[in-house]
N, C-alpha and C. Protein backbone atom coordinates (compact mmCIF):
# COMPACT_ATOMS: atom_id res chain seq x y z
N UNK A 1 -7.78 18.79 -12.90
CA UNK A 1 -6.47 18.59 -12.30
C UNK A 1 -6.63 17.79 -11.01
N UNK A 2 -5.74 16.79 -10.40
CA UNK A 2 -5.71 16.18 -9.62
C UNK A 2 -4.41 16.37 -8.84
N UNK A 3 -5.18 16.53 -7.80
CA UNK A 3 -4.20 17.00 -6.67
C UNK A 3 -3.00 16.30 -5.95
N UNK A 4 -2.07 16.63 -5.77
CA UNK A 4 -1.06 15.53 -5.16
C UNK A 4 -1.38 14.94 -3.65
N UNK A 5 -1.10 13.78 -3.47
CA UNK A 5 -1.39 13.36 -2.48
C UNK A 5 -0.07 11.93 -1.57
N UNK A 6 -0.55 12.35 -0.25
CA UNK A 6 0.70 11.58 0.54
C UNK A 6 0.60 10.12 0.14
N UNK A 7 2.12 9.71 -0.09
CA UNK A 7 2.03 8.31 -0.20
C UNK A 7 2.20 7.59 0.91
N UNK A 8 1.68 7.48 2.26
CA UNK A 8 1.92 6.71 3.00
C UNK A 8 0.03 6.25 2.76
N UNK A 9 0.04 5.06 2.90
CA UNK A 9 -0.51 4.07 2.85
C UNK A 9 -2.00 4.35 3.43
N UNK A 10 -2.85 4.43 2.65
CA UNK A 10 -4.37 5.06 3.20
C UNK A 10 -4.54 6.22 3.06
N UNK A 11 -3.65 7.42 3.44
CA UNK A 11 -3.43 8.06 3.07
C UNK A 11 -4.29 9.16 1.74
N UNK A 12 -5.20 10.40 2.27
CA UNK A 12 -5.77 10.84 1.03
C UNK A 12 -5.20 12.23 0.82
N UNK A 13 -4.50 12.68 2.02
CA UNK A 13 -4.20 14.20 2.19
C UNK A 13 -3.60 14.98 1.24
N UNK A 14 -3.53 16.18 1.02
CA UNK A 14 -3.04 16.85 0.14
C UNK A 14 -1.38 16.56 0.31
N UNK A 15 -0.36 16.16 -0.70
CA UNK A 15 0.88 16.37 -0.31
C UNK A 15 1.54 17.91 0.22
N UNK A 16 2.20 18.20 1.24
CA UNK A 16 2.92 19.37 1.28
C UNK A 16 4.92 18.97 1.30
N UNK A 17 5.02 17.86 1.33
CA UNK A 17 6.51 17.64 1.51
C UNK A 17 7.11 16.86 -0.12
N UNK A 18 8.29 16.40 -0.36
CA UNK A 18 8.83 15.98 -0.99
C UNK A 18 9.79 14.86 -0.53
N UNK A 19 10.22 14.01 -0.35
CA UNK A 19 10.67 13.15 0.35
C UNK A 19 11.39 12.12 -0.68
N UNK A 20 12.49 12.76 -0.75
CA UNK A 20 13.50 12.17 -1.84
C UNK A 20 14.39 11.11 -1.20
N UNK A 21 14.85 9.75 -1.69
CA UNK A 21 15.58 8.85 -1.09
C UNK A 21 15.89 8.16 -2.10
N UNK A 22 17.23 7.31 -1.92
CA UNK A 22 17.51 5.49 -2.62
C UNK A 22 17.92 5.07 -1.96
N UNK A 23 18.00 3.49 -1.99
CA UNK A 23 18.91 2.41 -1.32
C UNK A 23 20.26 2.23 -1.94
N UNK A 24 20.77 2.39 -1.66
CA UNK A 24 22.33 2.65 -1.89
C UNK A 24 22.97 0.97 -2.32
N UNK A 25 21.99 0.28 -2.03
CA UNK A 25 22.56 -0.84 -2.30
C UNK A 25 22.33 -1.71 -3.39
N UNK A 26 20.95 -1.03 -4.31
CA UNK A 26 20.87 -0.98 -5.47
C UNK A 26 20.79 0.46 -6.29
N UNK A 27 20.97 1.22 -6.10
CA UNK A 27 20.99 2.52 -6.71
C UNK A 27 22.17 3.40 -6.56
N UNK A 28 22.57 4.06 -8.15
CA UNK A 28 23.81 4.80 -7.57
C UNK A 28 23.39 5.99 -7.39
N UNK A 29 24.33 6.81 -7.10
CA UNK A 29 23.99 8.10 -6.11
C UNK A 29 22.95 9.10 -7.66
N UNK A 30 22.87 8.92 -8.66
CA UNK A 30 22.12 9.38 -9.32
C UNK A 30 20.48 9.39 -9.86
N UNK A 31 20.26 8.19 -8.90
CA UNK A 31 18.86 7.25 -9.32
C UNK A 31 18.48 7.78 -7.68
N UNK A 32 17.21 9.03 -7.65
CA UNK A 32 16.54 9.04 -6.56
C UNK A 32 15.00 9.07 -6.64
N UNK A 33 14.45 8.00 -5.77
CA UNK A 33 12.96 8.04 -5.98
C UNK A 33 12.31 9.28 -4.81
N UNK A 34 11.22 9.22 -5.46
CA UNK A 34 9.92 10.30 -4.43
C UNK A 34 9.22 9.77 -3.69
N UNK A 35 8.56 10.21 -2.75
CA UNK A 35 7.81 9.99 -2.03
C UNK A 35 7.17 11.27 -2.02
N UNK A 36 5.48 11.52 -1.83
CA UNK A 36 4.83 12.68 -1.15
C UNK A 36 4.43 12.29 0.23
N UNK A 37 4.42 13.82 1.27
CA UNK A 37 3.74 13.28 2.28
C UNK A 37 3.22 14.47 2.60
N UNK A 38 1.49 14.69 3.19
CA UNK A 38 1.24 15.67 4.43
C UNK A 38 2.01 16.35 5.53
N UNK A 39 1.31 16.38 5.59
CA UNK A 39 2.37 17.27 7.23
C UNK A 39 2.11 16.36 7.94
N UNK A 40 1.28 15.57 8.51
CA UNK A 40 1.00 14.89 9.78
C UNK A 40 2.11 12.90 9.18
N UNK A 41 2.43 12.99 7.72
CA UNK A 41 3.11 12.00 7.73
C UNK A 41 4.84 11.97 7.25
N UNK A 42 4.98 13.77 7.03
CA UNK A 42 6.61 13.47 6.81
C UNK A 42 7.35 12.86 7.36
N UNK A 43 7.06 12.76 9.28
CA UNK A 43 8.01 12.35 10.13
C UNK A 43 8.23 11.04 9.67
N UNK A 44 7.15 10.32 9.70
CA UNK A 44 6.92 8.92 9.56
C UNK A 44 7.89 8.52 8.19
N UNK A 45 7.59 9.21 7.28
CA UNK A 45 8.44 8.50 6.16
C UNK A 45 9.43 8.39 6.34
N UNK A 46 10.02 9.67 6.80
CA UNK A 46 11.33 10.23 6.47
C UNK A 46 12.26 9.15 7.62
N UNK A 47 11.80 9.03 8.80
CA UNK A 47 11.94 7.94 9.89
C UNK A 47 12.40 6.57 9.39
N UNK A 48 11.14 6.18 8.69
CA UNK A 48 11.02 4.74 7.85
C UNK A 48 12.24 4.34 7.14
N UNK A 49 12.42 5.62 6.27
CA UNK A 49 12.97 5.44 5.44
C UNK A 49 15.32 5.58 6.18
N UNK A 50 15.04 6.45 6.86
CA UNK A 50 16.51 6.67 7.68
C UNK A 50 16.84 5.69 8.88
N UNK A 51 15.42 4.58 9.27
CA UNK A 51 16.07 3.82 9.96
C UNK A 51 16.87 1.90 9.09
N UNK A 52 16.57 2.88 7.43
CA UNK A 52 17.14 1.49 6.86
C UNK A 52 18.15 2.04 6.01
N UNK A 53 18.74 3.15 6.87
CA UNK A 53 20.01 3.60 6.25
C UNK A 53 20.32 4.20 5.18
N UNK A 54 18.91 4.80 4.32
CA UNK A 54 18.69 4.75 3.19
C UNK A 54 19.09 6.38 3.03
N UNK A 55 19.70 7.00 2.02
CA UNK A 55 19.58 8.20 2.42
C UNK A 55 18.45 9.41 1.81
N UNK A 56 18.14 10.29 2.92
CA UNK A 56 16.78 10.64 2.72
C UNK A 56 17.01 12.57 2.71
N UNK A 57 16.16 13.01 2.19
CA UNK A 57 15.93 14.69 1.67
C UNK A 57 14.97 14.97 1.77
N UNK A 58 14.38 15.75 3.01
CA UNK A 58 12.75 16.08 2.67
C UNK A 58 12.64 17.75 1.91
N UNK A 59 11.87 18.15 1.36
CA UNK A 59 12.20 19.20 0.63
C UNK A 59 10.53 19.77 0.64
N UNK A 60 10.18 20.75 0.71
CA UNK A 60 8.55 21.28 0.10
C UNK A 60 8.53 20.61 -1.23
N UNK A 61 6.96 20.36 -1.04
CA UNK A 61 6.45 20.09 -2.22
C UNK A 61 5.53 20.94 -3.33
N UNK A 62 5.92 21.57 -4.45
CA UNK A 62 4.90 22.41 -4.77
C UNK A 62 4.49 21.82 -6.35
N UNK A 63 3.37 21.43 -6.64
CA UNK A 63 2.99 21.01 -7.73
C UNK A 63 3.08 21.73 -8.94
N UNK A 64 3.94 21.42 -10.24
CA UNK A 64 3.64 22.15 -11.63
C UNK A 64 2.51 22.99 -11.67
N UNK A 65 2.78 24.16 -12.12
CA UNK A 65 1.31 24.73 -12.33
C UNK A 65 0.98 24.44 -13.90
N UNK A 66 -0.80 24.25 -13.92
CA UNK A 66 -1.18 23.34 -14.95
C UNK A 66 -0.86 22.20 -15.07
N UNK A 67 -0.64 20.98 -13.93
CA UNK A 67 -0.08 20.07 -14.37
C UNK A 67 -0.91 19.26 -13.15
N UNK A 68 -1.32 17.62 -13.62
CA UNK A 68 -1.90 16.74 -12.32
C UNK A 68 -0.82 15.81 -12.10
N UNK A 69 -0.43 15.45 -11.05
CA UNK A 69 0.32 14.28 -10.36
C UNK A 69 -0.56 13.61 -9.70
């Protein structure tokens, strides 16, 4: 099994967040992508992502059991 891990960029850490968003300016309110992040990078995404207006949900992240992401 392979462990989830943050998508910010370099990045190897275990994911603990969920970090749900779309751009509203191609996506309708039903189409939302993921993001994972650590603890030391939720701020950052969630930031990234709300200073382009985009709208954003951070949520815990807990992995399927039996399952690799």
């Amino acid at each position: 099994m392979t462990d989830a891990t943050c998508s910010r960029a370099g990045c190897r850490e275990h994911a603990e967040w969920r970090v749900e968003w779309r751009n509203p300016r191609i996506h309708d309110e039903s189409r939302r992508k993921v993001w994972l992040a650590c603890d030391a990078h939720v701020d950052f995404l969630r930031n990234y992502l709300s200073t382009r207006d985009f709208p954003v949900e951070v949520l815990p992240f807990t992995a399927p059991t039996g399952s690799s992401v």
